[in-house]
Protein backbone atom coordinates (compact mmCIF):
# COMPACT_ATOMS: atom_id res chain seq x y z
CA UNK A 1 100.22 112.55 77.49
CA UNK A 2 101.36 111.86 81.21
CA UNK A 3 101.67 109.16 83.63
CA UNK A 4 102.03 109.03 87.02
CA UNK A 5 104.38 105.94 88.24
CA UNK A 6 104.43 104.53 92.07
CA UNK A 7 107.64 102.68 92.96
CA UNK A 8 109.48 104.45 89.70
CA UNK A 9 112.85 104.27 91.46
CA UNK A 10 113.93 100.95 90.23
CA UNK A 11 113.10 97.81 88.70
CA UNK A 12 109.80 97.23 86.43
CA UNK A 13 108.69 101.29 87.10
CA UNK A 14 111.75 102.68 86.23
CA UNK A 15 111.48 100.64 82.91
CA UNK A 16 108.50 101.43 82.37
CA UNK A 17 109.00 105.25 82.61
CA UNK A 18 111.44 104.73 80.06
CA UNK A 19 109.25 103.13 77.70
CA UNK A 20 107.15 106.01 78.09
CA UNK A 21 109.11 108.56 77.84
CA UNK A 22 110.67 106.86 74.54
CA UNK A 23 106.77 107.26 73.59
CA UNK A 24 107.54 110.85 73.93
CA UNK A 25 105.00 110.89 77.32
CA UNK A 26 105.85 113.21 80.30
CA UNK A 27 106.36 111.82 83.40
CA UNK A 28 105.22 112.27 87.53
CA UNK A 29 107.67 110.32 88.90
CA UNK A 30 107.23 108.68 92.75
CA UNK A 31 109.19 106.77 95.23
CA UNK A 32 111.30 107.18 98.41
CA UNK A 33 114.83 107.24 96.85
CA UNK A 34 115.06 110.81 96.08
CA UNK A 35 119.00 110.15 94.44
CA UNK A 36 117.70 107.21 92.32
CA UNK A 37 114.52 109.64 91.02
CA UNK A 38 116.65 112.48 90.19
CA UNK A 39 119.06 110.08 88.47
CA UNK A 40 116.46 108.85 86.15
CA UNK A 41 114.87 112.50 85.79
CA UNK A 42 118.23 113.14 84.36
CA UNK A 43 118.34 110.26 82.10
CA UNK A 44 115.10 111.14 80.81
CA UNK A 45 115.19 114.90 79.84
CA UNK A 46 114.43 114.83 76.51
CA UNK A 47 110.89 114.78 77.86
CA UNK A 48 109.24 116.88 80.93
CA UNK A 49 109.61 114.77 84.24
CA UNK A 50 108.35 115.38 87.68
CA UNK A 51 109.95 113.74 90.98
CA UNK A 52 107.82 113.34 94.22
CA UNK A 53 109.61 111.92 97.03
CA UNK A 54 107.34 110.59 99.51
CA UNK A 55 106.06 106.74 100.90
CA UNK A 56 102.80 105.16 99.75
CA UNK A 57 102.95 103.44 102.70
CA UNK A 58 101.18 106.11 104.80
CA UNK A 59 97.72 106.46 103.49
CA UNK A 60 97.55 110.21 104.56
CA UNK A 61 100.90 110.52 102.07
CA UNK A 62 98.85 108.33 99.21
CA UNK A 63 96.05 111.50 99.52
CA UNK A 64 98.33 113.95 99.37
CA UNK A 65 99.83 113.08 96.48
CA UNK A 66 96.58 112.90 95.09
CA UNK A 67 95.90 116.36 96.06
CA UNK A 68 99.51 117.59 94.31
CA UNK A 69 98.60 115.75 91.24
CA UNK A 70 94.94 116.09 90.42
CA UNK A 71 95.25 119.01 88.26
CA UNK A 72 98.24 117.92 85.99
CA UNK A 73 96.49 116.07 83.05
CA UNK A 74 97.26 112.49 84.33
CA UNK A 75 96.48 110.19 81.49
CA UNK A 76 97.69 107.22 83.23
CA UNK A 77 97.81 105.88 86.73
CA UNK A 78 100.40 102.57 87.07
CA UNK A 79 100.31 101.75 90.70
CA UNK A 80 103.56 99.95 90.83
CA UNK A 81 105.16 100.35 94.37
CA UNK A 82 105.15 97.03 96.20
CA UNK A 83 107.66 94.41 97.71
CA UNK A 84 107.87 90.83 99.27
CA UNK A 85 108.46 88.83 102.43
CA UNK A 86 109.20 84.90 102.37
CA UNK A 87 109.06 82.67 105.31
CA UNK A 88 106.40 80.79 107.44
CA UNK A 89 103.51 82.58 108.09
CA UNK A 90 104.00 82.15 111.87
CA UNK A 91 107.88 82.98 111.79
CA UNK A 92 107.65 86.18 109.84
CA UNK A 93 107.49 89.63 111.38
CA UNK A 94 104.13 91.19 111.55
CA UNK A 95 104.87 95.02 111.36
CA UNK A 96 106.58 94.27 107.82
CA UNK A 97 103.83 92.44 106.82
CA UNK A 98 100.81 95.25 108.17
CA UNK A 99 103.20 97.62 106.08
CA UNK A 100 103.18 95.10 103.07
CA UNK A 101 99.66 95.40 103.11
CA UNK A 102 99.84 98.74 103.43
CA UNK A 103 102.07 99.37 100.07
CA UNK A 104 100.84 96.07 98.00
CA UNK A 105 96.98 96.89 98.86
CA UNK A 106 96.02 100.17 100.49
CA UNK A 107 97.82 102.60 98.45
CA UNK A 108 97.06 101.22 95.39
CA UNK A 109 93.33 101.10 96.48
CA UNK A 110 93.22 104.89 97.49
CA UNK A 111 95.37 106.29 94.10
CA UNK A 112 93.26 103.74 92.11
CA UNK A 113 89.81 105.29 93.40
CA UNK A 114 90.75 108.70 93.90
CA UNK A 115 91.94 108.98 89.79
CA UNK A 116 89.60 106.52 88.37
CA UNK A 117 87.02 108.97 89.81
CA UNK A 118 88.47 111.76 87.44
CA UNK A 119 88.95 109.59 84.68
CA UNK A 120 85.66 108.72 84.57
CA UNK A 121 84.09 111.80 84.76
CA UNK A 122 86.27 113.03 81.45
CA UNK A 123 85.57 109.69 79.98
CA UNK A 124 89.43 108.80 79.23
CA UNK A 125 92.24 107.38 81.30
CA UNK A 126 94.31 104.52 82.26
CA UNK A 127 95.09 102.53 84.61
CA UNK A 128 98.02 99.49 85.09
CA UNK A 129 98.22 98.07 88.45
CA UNK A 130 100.91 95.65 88.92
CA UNK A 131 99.75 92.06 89.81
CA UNK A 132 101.85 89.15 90.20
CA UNK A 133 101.47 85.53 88.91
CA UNK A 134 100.64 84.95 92.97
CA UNK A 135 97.48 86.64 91.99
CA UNK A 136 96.51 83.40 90.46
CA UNK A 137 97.37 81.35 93.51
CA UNK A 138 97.68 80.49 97.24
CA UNK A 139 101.37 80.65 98.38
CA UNK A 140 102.20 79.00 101.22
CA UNK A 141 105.95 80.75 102.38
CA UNK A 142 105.11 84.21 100.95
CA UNK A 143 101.60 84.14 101.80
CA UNK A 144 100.79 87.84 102.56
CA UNK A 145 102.40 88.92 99.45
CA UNK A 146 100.31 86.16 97.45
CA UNK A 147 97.50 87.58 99.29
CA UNK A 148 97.82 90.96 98.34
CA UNK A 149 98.41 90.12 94.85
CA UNK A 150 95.07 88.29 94.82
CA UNK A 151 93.50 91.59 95.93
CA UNK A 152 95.17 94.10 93.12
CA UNK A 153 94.22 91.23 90.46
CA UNK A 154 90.63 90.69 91.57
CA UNK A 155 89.93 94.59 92.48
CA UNK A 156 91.60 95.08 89.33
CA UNK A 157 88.53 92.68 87.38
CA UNK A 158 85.90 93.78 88.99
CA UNK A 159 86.42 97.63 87.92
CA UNK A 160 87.07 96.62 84.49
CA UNK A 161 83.71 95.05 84.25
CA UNK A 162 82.20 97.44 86.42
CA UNK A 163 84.07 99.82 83.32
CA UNK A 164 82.62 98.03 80.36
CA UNK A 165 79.19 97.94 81.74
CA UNK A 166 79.02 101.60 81.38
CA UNK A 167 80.20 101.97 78.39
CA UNK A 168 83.39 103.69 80.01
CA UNK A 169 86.29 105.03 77.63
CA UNK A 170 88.33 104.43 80.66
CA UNK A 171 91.02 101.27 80.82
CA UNK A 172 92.37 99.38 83.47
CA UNK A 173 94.90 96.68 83.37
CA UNK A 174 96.45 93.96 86.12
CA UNK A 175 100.33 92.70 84.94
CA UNK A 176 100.82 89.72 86.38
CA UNK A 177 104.37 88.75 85.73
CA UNK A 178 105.94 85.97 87.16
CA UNK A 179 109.75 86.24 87.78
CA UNK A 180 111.34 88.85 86.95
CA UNK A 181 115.23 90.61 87.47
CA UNK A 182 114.65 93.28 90.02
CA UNK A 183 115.71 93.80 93.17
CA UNK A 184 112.32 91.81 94.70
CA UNK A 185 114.53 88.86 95.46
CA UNK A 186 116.84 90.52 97.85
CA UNK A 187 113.78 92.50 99.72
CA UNK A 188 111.95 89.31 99.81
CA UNK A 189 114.74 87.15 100.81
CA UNK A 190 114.13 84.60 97.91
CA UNK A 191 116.12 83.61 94.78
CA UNK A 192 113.74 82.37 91.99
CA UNK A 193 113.71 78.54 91.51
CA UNK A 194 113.52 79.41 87.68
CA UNK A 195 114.69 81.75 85.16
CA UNK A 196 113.13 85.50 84.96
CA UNK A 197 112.58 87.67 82.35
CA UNK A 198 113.99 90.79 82.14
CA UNK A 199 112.58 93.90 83.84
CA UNK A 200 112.66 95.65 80.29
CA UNK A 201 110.94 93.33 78.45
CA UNK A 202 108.33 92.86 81.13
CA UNK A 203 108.30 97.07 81.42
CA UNK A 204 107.78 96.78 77.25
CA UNK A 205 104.99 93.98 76.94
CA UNK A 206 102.64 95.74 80.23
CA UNK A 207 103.04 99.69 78.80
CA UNK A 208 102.02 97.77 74.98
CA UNK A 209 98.79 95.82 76.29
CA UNK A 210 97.99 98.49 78.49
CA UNK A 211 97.46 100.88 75.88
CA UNK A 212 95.87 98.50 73.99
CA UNK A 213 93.43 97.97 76.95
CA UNK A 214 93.97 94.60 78.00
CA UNK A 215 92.84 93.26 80.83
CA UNK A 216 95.29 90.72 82.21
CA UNK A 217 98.77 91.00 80.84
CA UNK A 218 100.71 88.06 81.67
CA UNK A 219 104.39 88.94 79.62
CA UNK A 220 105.59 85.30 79.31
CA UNK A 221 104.63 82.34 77.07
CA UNK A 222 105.69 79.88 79.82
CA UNK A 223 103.78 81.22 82.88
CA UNK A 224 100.79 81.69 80.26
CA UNK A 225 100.90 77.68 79.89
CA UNK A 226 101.11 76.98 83.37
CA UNK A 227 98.39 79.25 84.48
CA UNK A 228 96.22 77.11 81.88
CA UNK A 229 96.96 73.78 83.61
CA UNK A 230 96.77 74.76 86.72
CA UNK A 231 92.85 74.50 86.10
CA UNK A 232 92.80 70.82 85.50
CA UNK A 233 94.40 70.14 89.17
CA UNK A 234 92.96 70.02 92.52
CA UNK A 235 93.47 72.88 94.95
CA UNK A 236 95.12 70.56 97.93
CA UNK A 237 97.23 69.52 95.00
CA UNK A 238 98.33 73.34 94.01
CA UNK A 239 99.01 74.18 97.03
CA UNK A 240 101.60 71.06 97.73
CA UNK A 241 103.25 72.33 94.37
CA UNK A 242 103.12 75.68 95.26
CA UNK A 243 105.25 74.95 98.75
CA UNK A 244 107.38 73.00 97.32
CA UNK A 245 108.35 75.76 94.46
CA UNK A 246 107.80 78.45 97.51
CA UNK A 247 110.70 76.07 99.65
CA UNK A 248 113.09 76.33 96.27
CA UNK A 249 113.28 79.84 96.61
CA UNK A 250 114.09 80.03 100.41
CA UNK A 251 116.98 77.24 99.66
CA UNK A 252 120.91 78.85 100.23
C-alpha cells in the first residue's frame, strides 16, 4: 500500500507518515522543505519512501505532481498542506491570504479530483483531507482560514455522498481537529486559548478512522461536546463567542 502526503514536512503529516509507515505502507512524500523531507525519509527507511519537493501553492505545480504520481499505485491521497493567518479581516495582508486560499482550497481541490478520478475508476482508494474544527464555524479574526476550512469540510461531504450513492468502494474522510501542537500557531500568529492535543495522537486517531472509512473524524472528546451544543445556540450568539475565543488567541 502507498500514500501520498501534502505538507509531510512537519507537524500532523509528518506524524501521520509515521503511522503509516509503522503500518508497513510506502510513502510519496511532499512539501517545500527539502532538508526536513530527507530527514524523515531517513527516519523512515525500513519502508520505501519518495520525496517531492515542490509548492502546492501553484496550481500548475499541484498538476504536475499529479502527472509524476499517477502511475505509482497511490492507495491514499491525504491532502494535508495548509496554514493560518489571524487578525482583522480589514488589517490583514491580502496576497497571504489569495495564497492561503490557494494552499487551504485550490490544491486540495485539484489533487482531490484529479486521484479520486482514478480511484474510482479501479473502484478502491482513499482519501483524508484535513479539516479543522473552523469547518464547523464562522471565525471572526482568522476568517479566511475558517473559510477555507468550511470549503475542505463541505467539498469533503458532498463527495462522500456523491460516493455512497454509487455504490463506490472508494473512501473519503475530513479531520477536523481542533488545537493541536504544531507549528500552526507561530505561522498564524496565535497561541491557543486552550490546551491541544498532541500532533501524534491526532496523526494516530485520523490514519485509524480513515481506514475505517469515516466520514468526519473529530480526534477529541471535548471539541466532540462542544460541536454538539453549539446547535442549541443562535448564530449572532456563536459568532460573539467565537470572537471572543478568536481575541484570546491574538492576546501577548
Amino acid at each position: 500500500m502507498k500514500a501520498l502526503i501534502t505538507g509531510a514536512s512537519s507537524g500532523i503529516g509528518r506524524d501521520m507518515a509515521r503511522v503509516l509507515a509503522n503500518k508497513g505502507w510506502d510513502l510519496i512524500l511532499v512539501a517545500r522543505r527539502e532538508n526536513r523531507l530527507k530527514e524523515l525519509k531517513k527516519e523512515l527507511s525500513f519502508v520505501n519512501v519518495r520525496i517531492i519537493v515542490t509548492d502546492v501553492g501553484s496550481a500548475a505545480c499541484c498538476r504536475e505532481l499529479y502527472e509524476m504520481t499517477k502511475n505509482d499505485g497511490v492507495d491514499m491521497l491525504i491532502n494535508n498542506a495548509g496554514f493560518g493567518l489571524a487578525g482583522e479581516f480589514t488589517a490583514t495582508d491580502l496576497n497571504t491570504e489569495l495564497n492561503m486560499i490557494d494552499v487551504n482550497i485550490r490544491a486540495l481541490h485539484i489533487l482531490t479530483k484529479l486521484f479520486l478520478k482514478d480511484f474510482v475508476k479501479r473502484d478502491s482508494g482513499i482519501i483524508l483531507n484535513v479539516a479543522s474544527s473552523a469547518g464547523f464555524m464562522p471565525g471572526p479574526l482568522l476568517s479566511t482560514y475558517y473559510a477555507t476550512k468550511n470549503y475542505v469540510l463541505r467539498l469533503s461531504e458532498a463527495i462522500f455522498e456523491e460516493l455512497r450513492r454509487k455504490g463506490s468502494h472508494v473512501k473519503i474522510s475530513a479531520l477536523c481537529p481542533g488545537p493541536v501542537n504544531t507549528e500552526f500557531n507561530d505561522v498564524a500568529q496565535v497561541r491557543f486559548a486552550v490546551k491541544g492535543i498532541s500532533s501524534e495522537d491526532c496523526a494516530r486517531i485520523a490514519i485509524e478512522q480513515a481506514l475505517k472509512g469515516k466520514l468526519i473524524i473529530v480526534p477529541s472528546a471535548m471539541l466532540k461536546t462542544g460541536l454538539f451544543f453549539k446547535h442549541f445556540i443562535s448564530e449572532k450568539l456563536l459568532l460573539k463567542l467565537a470572537y471572543n475565543f478568536q481575541r484570546k488567541k491574538n492576546e501577548p
